[in-house]
N, C-alpha and C. Protein backbone atom coordinates (compact mmCIF):
# COMPACT_ATOMS: atom_id res chain seq x y z
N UNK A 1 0.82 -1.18 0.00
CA UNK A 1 0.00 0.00 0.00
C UNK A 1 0.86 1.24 0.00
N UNK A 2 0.97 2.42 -1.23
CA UNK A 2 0.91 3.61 -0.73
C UNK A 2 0.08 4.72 -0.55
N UNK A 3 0.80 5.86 -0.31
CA UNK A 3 0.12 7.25 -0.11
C UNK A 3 0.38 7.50 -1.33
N UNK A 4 -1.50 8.24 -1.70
CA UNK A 4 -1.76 8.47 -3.01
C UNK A 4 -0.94 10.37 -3.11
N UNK A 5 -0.81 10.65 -1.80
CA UNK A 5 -0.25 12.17 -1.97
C UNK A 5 1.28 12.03 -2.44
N UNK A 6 2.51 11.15 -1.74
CA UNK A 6 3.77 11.55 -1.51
C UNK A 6 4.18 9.76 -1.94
N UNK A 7 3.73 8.75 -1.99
CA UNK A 7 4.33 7.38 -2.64
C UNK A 7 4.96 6.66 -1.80
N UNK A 8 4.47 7.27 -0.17
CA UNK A 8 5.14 6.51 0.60
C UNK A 8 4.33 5.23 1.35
N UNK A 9 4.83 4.69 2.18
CA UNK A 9 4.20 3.14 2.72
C UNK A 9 3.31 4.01 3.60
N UNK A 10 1.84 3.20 3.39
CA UNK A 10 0.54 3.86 4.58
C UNK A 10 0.83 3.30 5.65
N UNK A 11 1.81 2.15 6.00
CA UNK A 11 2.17 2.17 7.57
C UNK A 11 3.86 2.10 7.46
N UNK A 12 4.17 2.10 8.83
CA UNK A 12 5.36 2.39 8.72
C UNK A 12 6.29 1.06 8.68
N UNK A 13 7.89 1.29 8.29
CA UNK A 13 8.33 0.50 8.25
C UNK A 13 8.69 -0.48 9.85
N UNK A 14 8.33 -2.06 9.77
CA UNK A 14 8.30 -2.56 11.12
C UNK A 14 7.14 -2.98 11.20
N UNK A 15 6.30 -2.08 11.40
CA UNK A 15 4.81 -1.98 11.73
C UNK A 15 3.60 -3.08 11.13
N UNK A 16 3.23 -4.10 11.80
CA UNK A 16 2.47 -5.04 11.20
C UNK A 16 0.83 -4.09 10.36
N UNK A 17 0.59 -4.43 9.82
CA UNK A 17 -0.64 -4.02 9.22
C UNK A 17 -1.75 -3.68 10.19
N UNK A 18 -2.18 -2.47 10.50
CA UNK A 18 -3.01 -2.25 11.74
C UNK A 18 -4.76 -2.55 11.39
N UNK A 19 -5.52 -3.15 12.61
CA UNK A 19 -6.57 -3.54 12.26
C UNK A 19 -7.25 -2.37 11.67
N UNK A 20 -8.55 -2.22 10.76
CA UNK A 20 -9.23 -1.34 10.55
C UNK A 20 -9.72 -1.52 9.91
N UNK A 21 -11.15 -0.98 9.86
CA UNK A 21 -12.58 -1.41 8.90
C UNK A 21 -11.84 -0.68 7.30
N UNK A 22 -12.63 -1.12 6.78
CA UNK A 22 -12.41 -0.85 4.93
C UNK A 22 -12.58 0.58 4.71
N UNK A 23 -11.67 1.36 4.56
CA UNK A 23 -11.74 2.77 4.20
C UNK A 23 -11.74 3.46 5.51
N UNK A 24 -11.53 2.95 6.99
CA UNK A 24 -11.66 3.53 8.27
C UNK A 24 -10.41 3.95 8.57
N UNK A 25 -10.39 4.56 9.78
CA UNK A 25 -9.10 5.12 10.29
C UNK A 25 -8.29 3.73 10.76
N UNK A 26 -7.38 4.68 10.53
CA UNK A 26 -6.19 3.79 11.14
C UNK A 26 -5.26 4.20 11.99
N UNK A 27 -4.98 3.34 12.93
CA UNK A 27 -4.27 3.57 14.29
C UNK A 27 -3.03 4.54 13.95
N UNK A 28 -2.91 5.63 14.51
CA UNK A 28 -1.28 6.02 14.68
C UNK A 28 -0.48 5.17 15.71
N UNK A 29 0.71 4.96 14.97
CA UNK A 29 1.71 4.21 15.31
C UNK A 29 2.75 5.02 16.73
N UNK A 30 2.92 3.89 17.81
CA UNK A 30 3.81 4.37 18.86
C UNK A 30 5.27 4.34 18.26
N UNK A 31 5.94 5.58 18.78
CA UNK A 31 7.79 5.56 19.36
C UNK A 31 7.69 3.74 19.81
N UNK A 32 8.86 2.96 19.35
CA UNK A 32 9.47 1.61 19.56
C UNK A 32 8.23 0.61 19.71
N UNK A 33 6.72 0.90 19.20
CA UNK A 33 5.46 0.02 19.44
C UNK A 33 5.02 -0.16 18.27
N UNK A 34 5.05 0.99 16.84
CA UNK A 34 4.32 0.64 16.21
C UNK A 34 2.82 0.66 16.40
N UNK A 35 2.13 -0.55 15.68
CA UNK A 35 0.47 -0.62 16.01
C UNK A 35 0.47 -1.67 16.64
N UNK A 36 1.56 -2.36 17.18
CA UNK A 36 1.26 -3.00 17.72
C UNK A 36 0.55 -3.12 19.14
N UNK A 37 0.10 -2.01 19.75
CA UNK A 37 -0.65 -1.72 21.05
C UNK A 37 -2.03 -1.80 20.80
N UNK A 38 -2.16 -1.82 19.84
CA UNK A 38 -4.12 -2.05 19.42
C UNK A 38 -4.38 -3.44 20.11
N UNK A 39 -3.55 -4.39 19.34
CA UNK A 39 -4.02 -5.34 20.03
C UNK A 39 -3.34 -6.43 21.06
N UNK A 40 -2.07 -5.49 21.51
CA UNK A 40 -0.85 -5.97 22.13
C UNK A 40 -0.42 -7.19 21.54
N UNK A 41 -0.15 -7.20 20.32
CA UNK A 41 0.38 -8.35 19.70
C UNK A 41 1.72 -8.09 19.16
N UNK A 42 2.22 -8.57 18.19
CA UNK A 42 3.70 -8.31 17.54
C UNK A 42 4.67 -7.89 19.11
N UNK A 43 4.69 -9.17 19.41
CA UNK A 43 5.71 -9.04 20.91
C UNK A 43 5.61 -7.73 21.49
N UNK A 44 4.01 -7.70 22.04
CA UNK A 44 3.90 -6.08 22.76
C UNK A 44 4.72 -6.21 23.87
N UNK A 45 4.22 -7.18 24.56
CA UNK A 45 4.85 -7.19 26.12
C UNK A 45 7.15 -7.08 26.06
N UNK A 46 7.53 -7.70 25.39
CA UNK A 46 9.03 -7.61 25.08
C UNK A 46 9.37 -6.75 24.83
N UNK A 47 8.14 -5.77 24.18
CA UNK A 47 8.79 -4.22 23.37
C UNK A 47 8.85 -3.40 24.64
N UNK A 48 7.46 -3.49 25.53
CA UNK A 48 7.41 -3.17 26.53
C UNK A 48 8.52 -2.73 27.62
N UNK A 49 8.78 -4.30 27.79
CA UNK A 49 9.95 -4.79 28.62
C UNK A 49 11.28 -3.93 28.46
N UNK A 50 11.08 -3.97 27.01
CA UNK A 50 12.84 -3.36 26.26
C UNK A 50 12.75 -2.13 26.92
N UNK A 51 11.30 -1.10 26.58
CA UNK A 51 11.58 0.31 26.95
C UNK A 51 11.20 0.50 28.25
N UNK A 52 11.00 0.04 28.97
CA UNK A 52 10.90 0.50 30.41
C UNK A 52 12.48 -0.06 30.76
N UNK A 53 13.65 -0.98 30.66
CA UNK A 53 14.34 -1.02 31.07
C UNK A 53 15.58 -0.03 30.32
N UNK A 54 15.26 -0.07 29.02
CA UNK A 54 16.25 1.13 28.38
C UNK A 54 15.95 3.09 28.53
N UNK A 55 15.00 3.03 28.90
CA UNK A 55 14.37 4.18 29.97
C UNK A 55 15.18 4.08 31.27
N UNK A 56 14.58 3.03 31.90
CA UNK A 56 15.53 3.14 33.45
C UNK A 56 17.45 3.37 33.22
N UNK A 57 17.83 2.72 32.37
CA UNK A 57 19.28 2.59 32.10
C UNK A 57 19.61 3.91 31.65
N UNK A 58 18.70 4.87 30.71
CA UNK A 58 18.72 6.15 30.23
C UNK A 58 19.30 7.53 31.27
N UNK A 59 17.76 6.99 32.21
CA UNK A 59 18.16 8.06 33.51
C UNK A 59 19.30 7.89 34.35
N UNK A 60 19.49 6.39 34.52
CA UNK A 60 20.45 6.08 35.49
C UNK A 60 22.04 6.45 34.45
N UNK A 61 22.27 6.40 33.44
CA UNK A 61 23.28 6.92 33.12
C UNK A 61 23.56 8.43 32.98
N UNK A 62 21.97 8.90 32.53
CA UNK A 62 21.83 11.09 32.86
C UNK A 62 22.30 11.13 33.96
N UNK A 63 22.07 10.62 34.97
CA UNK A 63 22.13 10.97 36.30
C UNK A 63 23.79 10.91 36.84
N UNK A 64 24.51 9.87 36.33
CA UNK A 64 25.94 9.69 36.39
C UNK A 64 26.45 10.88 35.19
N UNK A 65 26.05 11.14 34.24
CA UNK A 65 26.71 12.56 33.46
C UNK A 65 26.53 13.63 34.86
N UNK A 66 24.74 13.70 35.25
CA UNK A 66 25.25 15.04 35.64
C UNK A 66 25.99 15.20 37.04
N UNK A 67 26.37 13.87 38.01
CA UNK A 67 27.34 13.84 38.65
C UNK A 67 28.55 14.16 38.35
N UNK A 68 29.10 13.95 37.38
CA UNK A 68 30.34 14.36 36.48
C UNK A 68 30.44 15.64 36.61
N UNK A 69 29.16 16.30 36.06
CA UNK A 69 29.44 17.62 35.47
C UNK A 69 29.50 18.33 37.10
N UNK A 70 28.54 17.84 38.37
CA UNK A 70 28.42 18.73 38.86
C UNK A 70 30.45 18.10 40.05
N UNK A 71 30.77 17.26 39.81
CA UNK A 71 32.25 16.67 40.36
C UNK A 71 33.02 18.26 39.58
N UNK A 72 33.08 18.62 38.36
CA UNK A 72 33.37 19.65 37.56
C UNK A 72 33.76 20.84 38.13
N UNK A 73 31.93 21.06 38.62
CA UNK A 73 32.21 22.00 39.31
C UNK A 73 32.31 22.53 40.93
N UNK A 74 32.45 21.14 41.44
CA UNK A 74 33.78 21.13 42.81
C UNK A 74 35.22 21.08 42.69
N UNK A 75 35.71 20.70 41.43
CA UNK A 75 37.10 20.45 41.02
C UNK A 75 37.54 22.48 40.42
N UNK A 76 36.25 22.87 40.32
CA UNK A 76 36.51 24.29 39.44
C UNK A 76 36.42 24.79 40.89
N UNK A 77 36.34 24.82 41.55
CA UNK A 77 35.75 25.88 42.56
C UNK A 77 35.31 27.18 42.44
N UNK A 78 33.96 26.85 41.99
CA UNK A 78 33.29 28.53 41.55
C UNK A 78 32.87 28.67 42.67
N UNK A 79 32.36 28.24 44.03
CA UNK A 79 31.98 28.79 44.57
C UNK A 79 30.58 27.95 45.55
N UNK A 80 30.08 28.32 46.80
CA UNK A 80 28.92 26.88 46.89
C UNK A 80 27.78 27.86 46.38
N UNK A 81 27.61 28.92 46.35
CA UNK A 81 26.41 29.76 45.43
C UNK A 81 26.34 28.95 44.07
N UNK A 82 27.11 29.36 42.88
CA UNK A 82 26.50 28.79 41.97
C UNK A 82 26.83 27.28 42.13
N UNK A 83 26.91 26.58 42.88
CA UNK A 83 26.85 25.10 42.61
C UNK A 83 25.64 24.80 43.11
N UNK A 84 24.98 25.39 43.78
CA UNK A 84 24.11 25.35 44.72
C UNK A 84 22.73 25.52 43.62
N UNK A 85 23.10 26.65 42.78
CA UNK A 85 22.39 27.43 41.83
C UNK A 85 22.14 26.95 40.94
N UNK A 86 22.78 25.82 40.62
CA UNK A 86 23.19 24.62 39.50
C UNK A 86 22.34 23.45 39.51
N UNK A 87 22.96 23.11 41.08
CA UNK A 87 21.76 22.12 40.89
C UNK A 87 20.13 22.06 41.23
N UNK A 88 19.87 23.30 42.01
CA UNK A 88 18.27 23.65 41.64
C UNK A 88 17.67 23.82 40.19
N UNK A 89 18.63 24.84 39.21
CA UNK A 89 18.39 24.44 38.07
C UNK A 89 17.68 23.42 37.63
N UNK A 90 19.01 22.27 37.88
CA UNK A 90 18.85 20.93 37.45
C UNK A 90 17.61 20.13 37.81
N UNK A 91 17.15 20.26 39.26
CA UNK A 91 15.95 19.88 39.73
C UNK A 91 14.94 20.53 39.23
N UNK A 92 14.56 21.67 39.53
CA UNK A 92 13.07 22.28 38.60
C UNK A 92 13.07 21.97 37.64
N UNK A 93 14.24 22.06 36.61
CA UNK A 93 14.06 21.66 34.91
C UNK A 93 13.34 20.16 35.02
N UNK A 94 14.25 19.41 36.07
CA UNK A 94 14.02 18.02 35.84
C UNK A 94 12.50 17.60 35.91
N UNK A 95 11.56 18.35 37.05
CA UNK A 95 10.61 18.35 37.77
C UNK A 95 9.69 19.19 36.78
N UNK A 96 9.75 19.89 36.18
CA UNK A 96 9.12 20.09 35.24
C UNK A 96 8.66 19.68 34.33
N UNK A 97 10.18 19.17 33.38
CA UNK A 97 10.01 18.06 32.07
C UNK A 97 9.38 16.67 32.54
N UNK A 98 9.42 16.27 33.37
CA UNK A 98 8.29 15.29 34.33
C UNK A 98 7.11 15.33 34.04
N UNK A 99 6.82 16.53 34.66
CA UNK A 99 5.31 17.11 34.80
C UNK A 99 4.93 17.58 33.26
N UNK A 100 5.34 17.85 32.14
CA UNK A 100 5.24 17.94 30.81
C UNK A 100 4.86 16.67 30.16
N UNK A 101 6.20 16.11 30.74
CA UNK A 101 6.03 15.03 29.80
C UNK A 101 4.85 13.58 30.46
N UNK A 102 4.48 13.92 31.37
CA UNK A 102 3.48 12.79 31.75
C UNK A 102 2.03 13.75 31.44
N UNK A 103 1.96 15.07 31.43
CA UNK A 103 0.66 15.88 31.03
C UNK A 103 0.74 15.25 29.36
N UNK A 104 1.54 14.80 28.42
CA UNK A 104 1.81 14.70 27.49
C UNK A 104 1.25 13.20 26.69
N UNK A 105 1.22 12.45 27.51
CA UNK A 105 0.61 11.05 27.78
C UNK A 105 -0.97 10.67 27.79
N UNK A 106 -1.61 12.17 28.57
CA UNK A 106 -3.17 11.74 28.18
C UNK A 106 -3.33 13.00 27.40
N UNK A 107 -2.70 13.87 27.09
CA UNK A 107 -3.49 14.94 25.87
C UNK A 107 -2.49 15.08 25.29
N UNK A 108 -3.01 15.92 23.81
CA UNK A 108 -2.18 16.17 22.74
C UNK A 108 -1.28 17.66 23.21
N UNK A 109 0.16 17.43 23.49
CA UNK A 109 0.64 18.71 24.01
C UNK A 109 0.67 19.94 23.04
N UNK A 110 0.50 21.19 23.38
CA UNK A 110 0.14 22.39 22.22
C UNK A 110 1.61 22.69 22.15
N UNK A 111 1.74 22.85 20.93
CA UNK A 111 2.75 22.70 20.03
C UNK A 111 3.54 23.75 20.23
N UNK A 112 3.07 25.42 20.35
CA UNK A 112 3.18 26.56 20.84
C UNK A 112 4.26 26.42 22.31
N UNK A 113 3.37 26.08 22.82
CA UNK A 113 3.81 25.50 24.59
C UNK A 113 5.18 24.94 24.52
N UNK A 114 5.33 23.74 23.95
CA UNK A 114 6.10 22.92 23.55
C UNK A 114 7.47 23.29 23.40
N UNK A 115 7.63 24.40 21.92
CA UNK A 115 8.26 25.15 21.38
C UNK A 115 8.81 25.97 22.99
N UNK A 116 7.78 26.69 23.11
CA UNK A 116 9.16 27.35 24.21
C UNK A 116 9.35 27.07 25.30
N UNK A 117 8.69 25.95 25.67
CA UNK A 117 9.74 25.33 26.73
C UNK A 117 10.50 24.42 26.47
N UNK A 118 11.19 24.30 25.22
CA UNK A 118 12.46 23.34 24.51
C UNK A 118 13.57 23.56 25.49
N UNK A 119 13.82 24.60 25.93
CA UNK A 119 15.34 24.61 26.30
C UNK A 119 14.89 24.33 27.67
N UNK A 120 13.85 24.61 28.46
CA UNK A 120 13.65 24.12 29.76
C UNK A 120 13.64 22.33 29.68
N UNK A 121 13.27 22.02 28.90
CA UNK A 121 13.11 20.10 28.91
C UNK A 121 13.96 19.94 28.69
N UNK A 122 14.98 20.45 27.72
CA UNK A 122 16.33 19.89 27.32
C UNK A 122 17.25 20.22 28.31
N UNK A 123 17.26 21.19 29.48
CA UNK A 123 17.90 20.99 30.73
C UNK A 123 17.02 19.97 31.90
N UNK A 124 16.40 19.74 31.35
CA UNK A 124 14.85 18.89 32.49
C UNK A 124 15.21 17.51 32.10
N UNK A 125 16.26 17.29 31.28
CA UNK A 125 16.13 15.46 30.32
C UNK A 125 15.76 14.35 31.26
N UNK A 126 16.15 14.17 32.23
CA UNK A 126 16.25 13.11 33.42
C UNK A 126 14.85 13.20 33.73
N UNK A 127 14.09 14.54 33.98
CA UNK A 127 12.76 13.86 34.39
C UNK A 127 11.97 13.61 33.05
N UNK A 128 12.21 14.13 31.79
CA UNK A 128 11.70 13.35 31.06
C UNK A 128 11.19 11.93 30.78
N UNK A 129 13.02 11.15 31.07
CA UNK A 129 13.31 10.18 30.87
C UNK A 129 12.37 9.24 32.00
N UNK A 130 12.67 9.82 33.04
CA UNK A 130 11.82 9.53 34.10
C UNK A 130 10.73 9.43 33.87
N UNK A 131 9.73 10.43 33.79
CA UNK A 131 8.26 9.94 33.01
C UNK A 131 7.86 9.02 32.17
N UNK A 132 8.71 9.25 30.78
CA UNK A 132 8.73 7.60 30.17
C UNK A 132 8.93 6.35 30.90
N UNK A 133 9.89 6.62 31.91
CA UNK A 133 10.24 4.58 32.76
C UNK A 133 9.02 4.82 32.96
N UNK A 134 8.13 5.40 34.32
CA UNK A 134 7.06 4.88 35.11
C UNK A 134 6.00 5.03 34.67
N UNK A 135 5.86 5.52 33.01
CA UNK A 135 4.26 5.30 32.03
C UNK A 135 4.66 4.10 31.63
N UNK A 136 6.13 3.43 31.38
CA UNK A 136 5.86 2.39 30.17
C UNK A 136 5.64 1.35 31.55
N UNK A 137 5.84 1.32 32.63
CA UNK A 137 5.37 0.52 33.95
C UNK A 137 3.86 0.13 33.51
N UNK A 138 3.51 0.61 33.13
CA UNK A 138 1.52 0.78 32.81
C UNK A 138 0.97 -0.12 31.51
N UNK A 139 2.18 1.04 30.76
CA UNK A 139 1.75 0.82 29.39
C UNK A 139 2.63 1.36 28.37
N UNK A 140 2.57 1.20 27.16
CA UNK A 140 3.00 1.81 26.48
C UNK A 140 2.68 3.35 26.59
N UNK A 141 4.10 4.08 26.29
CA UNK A 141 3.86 5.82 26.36
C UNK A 141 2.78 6.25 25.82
N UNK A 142 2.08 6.80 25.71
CA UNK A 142 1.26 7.45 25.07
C UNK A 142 -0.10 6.75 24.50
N UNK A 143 -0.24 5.36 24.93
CA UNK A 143 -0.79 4.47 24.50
C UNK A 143 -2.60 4.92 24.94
N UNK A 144 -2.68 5.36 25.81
CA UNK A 144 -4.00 5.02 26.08
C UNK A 144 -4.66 6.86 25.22
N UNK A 145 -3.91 7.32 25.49
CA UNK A 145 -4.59 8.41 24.93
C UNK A 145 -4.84 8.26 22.94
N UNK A 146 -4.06 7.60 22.72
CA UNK A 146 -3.50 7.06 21.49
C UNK A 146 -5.37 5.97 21.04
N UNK A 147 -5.28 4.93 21.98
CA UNK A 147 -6.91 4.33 22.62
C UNK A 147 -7.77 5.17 22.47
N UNK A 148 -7.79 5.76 23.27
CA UNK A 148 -9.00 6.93 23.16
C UNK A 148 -9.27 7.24 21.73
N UNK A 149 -8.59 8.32 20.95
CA UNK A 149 -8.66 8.43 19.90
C UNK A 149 -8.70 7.67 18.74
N UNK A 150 -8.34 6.66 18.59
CA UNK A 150 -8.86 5.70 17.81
C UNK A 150 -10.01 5.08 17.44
N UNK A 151 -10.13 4.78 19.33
CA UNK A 151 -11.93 4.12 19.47
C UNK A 151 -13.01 5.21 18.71
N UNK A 152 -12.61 6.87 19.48
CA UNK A 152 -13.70 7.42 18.74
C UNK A 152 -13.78 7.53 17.15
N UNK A 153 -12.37 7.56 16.64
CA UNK A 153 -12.35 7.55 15.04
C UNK A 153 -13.41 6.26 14.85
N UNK A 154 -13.01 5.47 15.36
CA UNK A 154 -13.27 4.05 14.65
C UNK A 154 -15.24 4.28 15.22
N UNK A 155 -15.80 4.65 16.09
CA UNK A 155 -16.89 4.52 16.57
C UNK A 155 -17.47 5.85 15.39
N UNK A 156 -16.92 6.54 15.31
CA UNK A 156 -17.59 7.98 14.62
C UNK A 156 -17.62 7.27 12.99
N UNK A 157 -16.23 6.64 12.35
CA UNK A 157 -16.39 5.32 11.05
C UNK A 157 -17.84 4.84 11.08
N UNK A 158 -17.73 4.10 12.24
CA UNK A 158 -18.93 3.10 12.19
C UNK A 158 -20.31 3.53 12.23
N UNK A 159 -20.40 4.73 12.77
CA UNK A 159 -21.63 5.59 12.48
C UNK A 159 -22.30 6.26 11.09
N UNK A 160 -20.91 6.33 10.42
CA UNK A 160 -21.20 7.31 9.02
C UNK A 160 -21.12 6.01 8.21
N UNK A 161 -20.63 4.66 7.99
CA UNK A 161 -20.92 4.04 7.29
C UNK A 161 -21.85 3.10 7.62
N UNK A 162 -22.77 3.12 8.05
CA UNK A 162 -23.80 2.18 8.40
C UNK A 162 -24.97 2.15 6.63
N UNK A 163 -25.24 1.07 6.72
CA UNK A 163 -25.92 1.21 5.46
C UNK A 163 -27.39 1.34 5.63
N UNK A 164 -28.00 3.02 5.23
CA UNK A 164 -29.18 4.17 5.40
C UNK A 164 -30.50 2.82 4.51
N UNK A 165 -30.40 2.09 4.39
CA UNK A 165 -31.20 1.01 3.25
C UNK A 165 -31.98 0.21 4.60
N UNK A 166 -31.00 -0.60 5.76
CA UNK A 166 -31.00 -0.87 6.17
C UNK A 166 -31.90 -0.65 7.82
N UNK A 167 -31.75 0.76 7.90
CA UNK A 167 -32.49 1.73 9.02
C UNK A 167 -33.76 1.36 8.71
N UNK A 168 -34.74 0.92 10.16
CA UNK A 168 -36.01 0.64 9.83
C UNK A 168 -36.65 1.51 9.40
N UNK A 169 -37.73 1.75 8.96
CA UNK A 169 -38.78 2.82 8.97
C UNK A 169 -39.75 3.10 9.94
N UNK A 170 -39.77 4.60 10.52
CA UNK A 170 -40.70 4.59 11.43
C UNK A 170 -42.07 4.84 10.78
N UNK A 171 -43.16 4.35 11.22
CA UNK A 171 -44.44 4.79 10.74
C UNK A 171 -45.79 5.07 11.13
């Protein structure tokens, strides 16, 4: 199958063929899942497995960088103000991109928003990372909101193609 706009594959590469009525929507595909979360098949649970432990290994190695960096700056001696100053930084960013990125999981994040708090998440990475380990604990990232929207595509499908021949007559 391609796209009649651009000639590319209507699912992605990896991605088993996602269920869907004839001419209905079709599932958007997860980061490292694919479609495979529709019906947790195509080794959901292993994919699972993979990213909640390459998540945990993620943070736990951020977390040894930013020991490094902050070893850096005890070896620099700037001072206990800005080290001090440093690593609050490091915590609110972290505690933030947390709180982003798990608000991010049941709604579609505004894009606007997003945009300028780039450089706050990209000092926040660890709680990012963090949010991903303890959603994929659940489920796949983004998965249920991902659910949601589908079901209604697929329920709002099933409404508009019902065949009008068929509808009794009232009389």
């Amino acid at each position: 199958m391609s796209s009649d706009e651009n000639g590319t594959p209507a699912t992605p590469a990896g991605s088993p063929a996602a269920p869907a009525l004839p001419g209905g929507p079709r599932p958007e595909p997860l980061r490292f899942f694919g479609t495979s979360w529709v019906a947790h098949d195509d080794n959901y649970l292993l994919r699972r497995l993979g990213v909640t432990v390459g998540s945990l290994a993620a943070v736990i190695v951020s977390c040894l960088v930013l020991r490094f960096a902050y070893q850096g700056l005890e070896i620099a001696d700037i001072g206990s103000f800005v080290t001090v100053l440093v690593v609050v930084m490091f915590a609110v960013c972290s505690a933030l991109a947390f709180g982003h990125s798990w608000e991010g999981f049941g709604k579609r994040p505004d894009a606007d928003r997003t945009a300028n708090l780039r450089g706050l998440l990209a000092i926040g990475f660890v709680g990012a990372l963090a949010a991903y380990f303890v959603r994929s604990l659940a489920e796949a990232p983004g998965e249920k909101l991902h659910r949601q929207e589908y079901e209604a595509a697929r329920t709002q499908h099933e409404r508009r193609s019902r065949n009008p021949a068929k509808k009794r007559r009232r009389t």
